[in-house]
Protein backbone atom coordinates (compact mmCIF):
# COMPACT_ATOMS: atom_id res chain seq x y z
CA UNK A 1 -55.51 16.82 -13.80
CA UNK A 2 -53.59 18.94 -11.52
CA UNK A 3 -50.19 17.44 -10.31
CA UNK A 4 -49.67 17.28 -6.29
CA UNK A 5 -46.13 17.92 -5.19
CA UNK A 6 -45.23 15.20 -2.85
CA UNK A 7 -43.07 17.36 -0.45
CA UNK A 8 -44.70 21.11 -0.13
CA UNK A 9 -41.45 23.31 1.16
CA UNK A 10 -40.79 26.15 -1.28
CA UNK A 11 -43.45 28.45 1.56
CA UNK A 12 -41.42 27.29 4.82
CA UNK A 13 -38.35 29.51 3.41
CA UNK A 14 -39.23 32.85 4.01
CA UNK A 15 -39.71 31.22 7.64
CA UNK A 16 -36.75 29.52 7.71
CA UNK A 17 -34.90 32.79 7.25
CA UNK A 18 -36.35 35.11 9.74
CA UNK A 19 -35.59 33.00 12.50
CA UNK A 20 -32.09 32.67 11.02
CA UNK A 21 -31.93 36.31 10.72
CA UNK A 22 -33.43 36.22 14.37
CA UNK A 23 -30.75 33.57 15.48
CA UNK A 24 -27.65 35.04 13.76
CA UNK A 25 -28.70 39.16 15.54
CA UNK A 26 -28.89 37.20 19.00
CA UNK A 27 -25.22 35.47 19.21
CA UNK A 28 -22.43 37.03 21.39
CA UNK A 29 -19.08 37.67 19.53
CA UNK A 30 -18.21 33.94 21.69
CA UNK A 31 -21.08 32.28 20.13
CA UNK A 32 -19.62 32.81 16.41
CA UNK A 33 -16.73 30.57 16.81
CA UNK A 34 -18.42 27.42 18.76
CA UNK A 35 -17.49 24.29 17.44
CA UNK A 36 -20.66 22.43 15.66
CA UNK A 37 -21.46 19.08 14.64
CA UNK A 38 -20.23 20.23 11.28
CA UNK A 39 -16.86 18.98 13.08
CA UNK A 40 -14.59 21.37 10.65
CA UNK A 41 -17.06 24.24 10.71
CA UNK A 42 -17.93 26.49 13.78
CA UNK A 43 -21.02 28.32 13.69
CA UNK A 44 -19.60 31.27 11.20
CA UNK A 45 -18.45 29.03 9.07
CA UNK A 46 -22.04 27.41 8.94
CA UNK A 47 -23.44 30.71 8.52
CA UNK A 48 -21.02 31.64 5.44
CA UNK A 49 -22.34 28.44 3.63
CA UNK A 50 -26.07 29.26 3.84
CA UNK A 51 -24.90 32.85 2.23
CA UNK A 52 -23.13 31.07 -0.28
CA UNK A 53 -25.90 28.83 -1.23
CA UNK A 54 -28.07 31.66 -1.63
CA UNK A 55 -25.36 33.49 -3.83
CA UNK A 56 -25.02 30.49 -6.05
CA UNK A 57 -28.53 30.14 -7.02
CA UNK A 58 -28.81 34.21 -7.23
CA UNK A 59 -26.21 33.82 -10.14
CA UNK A 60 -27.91 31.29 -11.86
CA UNK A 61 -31.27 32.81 -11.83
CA UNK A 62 -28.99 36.12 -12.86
CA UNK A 63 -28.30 33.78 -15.81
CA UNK A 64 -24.29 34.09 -14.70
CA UNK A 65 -22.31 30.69 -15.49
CA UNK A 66 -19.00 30.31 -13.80
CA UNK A 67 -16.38 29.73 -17.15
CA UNK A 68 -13.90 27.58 -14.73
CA UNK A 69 -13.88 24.12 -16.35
CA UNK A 70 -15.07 21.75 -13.28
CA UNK A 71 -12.68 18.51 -12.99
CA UNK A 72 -13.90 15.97 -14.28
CA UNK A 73 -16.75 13.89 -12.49
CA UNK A 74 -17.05 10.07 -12.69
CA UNK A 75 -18.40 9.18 -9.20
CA UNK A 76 -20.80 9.77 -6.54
CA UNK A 77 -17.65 10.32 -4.70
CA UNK A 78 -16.02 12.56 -7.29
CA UNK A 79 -18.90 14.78 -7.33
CA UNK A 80 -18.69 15.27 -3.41
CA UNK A 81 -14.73 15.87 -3.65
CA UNK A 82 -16.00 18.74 -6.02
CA UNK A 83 -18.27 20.40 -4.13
CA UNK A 84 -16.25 19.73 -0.72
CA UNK A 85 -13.44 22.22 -2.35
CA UNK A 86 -16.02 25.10 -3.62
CA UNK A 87 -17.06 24.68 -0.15
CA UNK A 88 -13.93 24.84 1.58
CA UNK A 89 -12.85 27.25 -0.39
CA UNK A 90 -15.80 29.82 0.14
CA UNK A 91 -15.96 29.26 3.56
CA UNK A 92 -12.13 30.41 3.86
CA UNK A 93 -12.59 33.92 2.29
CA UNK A 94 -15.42 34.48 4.23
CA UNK A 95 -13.15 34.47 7.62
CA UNK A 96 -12.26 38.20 6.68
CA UNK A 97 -15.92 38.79 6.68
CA UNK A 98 -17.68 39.94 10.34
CA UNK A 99 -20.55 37.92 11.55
CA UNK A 100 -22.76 41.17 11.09
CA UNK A 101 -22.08 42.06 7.65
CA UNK A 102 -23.01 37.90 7.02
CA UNK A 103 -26.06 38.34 8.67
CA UNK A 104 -26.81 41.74 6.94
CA UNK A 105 -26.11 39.56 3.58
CA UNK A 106 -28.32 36.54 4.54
CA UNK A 107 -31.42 38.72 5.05
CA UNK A 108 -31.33 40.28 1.56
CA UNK A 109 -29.88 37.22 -0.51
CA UNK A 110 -32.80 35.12 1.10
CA UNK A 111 -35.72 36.76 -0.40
CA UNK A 112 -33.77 36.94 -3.74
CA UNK A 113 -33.18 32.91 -3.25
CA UNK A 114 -37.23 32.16 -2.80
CA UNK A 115 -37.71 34.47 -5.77
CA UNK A 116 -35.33 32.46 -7.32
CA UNK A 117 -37.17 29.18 -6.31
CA UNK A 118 -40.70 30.80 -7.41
CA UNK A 119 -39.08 30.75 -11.00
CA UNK A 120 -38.78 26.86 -11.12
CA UNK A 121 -41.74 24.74 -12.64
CA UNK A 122 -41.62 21.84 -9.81
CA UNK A 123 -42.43 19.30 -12.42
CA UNK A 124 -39.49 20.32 -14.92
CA UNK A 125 -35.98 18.54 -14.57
CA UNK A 126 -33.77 20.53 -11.83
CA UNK A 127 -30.62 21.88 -12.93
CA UNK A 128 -28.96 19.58 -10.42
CA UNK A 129 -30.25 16.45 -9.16
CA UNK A 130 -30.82 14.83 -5.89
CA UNK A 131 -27.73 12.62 -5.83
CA UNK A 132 -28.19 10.63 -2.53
CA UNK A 133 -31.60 9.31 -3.48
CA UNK A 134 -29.57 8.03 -5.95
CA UNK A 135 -31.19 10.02 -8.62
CA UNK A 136 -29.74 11.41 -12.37
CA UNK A 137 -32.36 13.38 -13.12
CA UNK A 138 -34.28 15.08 -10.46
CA UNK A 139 -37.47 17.42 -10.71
CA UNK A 140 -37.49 20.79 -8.93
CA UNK A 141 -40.09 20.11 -6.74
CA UNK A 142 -37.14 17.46 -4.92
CA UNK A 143 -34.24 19.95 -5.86
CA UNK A 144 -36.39 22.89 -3.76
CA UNK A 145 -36.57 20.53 -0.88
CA UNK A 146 -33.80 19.04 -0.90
CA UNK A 147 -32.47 22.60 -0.86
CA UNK A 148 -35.02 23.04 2.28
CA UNK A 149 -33.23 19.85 3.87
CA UNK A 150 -30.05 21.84 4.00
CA UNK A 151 -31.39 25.39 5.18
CA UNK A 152 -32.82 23.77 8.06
CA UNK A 153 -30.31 21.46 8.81
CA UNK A 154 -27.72 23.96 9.22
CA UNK A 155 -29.61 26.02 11.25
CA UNK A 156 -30.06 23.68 13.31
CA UNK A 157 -26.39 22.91 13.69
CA UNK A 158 -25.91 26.51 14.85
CA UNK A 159 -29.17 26.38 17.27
CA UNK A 160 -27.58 22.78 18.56
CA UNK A 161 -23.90 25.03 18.84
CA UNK A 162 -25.09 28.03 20.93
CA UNK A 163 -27.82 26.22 22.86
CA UNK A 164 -31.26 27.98 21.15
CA UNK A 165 -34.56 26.29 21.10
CA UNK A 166 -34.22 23.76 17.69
CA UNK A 167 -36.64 23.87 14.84
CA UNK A 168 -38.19 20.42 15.70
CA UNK A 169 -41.34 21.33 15.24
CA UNK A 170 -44.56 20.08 13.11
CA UNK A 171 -44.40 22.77 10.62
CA UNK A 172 -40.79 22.72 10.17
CA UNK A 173 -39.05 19.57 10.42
CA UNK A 174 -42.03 16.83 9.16
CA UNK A 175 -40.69 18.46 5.54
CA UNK A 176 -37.12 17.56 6.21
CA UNK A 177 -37.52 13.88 7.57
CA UNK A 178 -40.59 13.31 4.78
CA UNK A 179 -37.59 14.66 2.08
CA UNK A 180 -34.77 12.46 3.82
CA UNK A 181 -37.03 9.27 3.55
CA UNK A 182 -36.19 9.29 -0.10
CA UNK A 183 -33.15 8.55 0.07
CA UNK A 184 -34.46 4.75 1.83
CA UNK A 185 -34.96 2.80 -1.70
CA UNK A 186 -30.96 3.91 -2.75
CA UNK A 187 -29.82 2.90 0.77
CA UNK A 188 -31.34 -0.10 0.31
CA UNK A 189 -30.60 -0.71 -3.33
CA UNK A 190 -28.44 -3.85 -2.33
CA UNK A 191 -30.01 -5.25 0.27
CA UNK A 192 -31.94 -8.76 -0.84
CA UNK A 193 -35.00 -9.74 0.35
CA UNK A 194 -38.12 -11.70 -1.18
CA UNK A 195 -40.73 -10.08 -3.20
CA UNK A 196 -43.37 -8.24 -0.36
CA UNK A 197 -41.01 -7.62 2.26
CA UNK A 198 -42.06 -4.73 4.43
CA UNK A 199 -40.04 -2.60 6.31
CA UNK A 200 -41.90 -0.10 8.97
CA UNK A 201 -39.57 3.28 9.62
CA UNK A 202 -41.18 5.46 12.66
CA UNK A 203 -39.67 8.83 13.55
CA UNK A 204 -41.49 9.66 16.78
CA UNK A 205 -43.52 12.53 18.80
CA UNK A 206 -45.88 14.58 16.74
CA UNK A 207 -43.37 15.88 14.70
CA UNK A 208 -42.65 12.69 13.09
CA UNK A 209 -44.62 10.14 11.39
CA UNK A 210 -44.17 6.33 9.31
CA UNK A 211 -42.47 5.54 6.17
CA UNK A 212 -42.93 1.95 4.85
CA UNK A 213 -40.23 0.15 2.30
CA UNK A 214 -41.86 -2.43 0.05
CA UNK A 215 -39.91 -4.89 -1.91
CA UNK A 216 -41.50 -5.04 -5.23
CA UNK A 217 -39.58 -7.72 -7.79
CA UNK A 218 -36.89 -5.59 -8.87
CA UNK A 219 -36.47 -2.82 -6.50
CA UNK A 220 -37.43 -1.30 -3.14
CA UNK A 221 -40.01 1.24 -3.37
CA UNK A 222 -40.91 4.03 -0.25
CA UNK A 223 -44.69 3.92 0.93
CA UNK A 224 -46.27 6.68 2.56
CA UNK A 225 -50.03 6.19 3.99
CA UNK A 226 -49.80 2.69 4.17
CA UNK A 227 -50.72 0.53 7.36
CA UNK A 228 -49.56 -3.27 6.01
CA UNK A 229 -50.79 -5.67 8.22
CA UNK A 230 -47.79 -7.15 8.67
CA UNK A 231 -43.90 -5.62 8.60
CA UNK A 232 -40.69 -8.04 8.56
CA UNK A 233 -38.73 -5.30 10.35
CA UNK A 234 -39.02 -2.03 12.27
CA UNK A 235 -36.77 1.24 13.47
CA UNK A 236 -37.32 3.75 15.55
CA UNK A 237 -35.80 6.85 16.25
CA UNK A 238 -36.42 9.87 17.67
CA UNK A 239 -36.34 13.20 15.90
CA UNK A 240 -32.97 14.76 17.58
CA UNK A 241 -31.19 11.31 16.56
CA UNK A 242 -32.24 11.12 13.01
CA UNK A 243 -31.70 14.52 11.69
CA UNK A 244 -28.30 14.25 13.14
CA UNK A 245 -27.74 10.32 11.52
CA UNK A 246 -28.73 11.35 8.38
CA UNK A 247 -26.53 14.46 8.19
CA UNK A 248 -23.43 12.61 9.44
CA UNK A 249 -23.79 13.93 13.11
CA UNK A 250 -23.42 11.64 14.55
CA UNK A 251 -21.91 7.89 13.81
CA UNK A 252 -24.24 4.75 12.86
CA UNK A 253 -23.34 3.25 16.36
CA UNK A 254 -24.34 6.04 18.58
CA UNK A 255 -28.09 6.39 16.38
CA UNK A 256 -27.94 2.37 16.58
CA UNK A 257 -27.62 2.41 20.35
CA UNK A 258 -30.51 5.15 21.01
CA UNK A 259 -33.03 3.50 18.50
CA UNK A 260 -35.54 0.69 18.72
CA UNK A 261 -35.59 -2.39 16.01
CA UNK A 262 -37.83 -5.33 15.83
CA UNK A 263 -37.35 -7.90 13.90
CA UNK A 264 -35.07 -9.09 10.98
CA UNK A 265 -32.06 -6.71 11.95
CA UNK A 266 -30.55 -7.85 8.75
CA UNK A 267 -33.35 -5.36 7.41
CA UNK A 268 -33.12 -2.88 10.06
CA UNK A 269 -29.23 -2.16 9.60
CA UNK A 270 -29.16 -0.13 6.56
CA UNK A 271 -31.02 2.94 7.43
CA UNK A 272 -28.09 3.76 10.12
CA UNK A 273 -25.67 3.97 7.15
CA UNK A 274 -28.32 5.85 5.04
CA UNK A 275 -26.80 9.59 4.37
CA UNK A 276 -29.25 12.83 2.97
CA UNK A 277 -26.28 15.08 2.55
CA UNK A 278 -24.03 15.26 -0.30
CA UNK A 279 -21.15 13.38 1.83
C-alpha cells in the first residue's frame, strides 16, 4: 500500500522561488535595508539566510561535511545557541555582498536546493529533525516542509518589510499553518487535562482551516478531519496573526489580544506560547 505524505510541499518550491526572485529584482537600493520583524535582520540580511540555506543543503547533497567540531549540544536551547552563531555569522560576511549578486545567487542555488530535496525518500529518517515538534528523529517528508515553513516565512518577512502583496494564499500558506500545527502536541506536552479533552484550533478565511487536539491517556495527539461534537476549548486567529505568533513576530499578548477563545482558557493559553521556528 502506497504511503500518503501528510504535508505535500516539496512542488510549492520552485514557486516559492520565482516570486522571490520576482520580489528581490523589484526592491529599490532603500528597500534592502528596511527593518523586518526579524528585529536584528533587515530585509538583506533575510535574503542572505535563504541563500545560505540553500548553500548548506547544496553541500550536503555535494556529499561535503564541514570538519569544524560543533560544541557540544545538550539542550533544545543549546542546539538553537548553535545555529543562532552559524547564522549570525553568515549573515555578517554577506554585508560585503550587493543585493544583486544575492539575488543572482538565489535563482541558481534554488533549483539546485529542490534537486536536492527530489533526492530524499520522504519516508526515510531526515538528516536533521524537526526539533520544535519536539521530535528526535524526523522523516523527510516533515524535514522538506519544515524547510518549506521557513522559505515562506521569510519571504514573507521581506514582503511584510517593503509593503508587497503577502503569500497568504490557498496554495501557499495552508502548507505552512498545516506544518506549524505539529508542533501543538509538544506545546502542549505539560498541560493536564482528563482523558477526551478536545481542543478546536481555527485559522480563518479560505486560506485556513481546523486542527483538533485530543487528549488520549498519555499524551495529546493533533486531529485533522475531525468534527467532535463537542470541544472543551477553542482559538481563533487569523492568518496575518498566526504566521507571525508562531515565528516570534510578534509577542503572545499582542496574538492573545487579536484572537477569539471560548471556553476553558486554561486550555486555550498554550498555543500563544507555541513556537515553529528553531528559537
Amino acid at each position: 500500500m502506497e504511503q500518503v505524505i501528510p504535508v505535500q510541499t516539496l512542488h510549492l518550491f520552485p514557486v516559492l522561488d520565482k516570486l522571490l526572485v520576482e520580489l528581490l529584482a523589484s526592491l529599490s537600493p532603500h528597500d534592502w535595508h528596511k527593518p523586518t520583524v526579524a528585529k536584528l535582520w533587515n530585509v538583506k540580511d533575510i535574503a542572505a539566510h535563504l541563500l545560505d540555506g540553500n548553500v548548506r543543503a547544496i553541500a550536503a547533497l555535494n556529499g561535503y561535511q564541514n570538519n569544524e567540531a560543533p560544541p557540544q549540544i545538550n539542550s533544545y536551547q543549546d542546539l538553537v545557541s548553535f545555529l543562532n552563531e552559524l547564522n549570525a555569522v553568515w549573515v555578517k560576511a554577506m554585508k560585503r555582498v550587493s543585493p544583486a549578486l544575492i539575488t543572482q545567487q538565489l535563482e541558481s542555488t534554488g533549483k539546485q536546493y529542490v534537486e536536492y530535496l527530489h533526492t530524499l525518500d520522504p519516508f526515510a529518517p531526515a538528516m536533521f529533525s524537526v526539533a520544535w515538534a519536539g521530535e528526535d528523529t524526523s522523516l523527510n517528508w516533515f524535514h522538506i516542509a519544515r524547510e518549506y515553513t521557513e522559505k515562506w516565512h521569510h519571504q514573507q518577512q521581506i514582503r511584510d518589510a517593503v509593503g508587497k502583496p503577502g503569500l497568504i494564499t490557498r496554495e501557499l500558506f495552508y502548507p505552512v499553518i498545516d506544518t506549524f500545527m505539529y508542533a501543538l502536541p509538544h506545546t502542549y506536552r505539560n498541560t493536564p487535562a482528563k482523558e477526551g479533552t478536545v481542543i478546536k484550533f481555527t485559522i480563518t478565511s479560505d486560506v485556513g482551516g481546523d486542527w483538533f487536539l485530543k487528549r488520549s491517556p498519555n499524551k495529546w495527539e493533533l486531529m485533522k478531519g475531525l468534527s467532535p461534537e463537542k470541544v472543551d476549548a477553542s482559538v481563533t486567529l487569523d492568518p496575518d496573526t498566526a504566521w507571525k505568533l508562531f515565528t516570534k513576530a510578534i509577542s503572545p499578548e499582542t496574538a492573545l489580544a487579536a484572537s477569539a477563545t471560548t471556553g476553558d482558557i486554561i486550555l486555550a493559553n498554550p498555543i500563544f506560547n507555541m513556537v515553529a521556528v528553531m528559537a
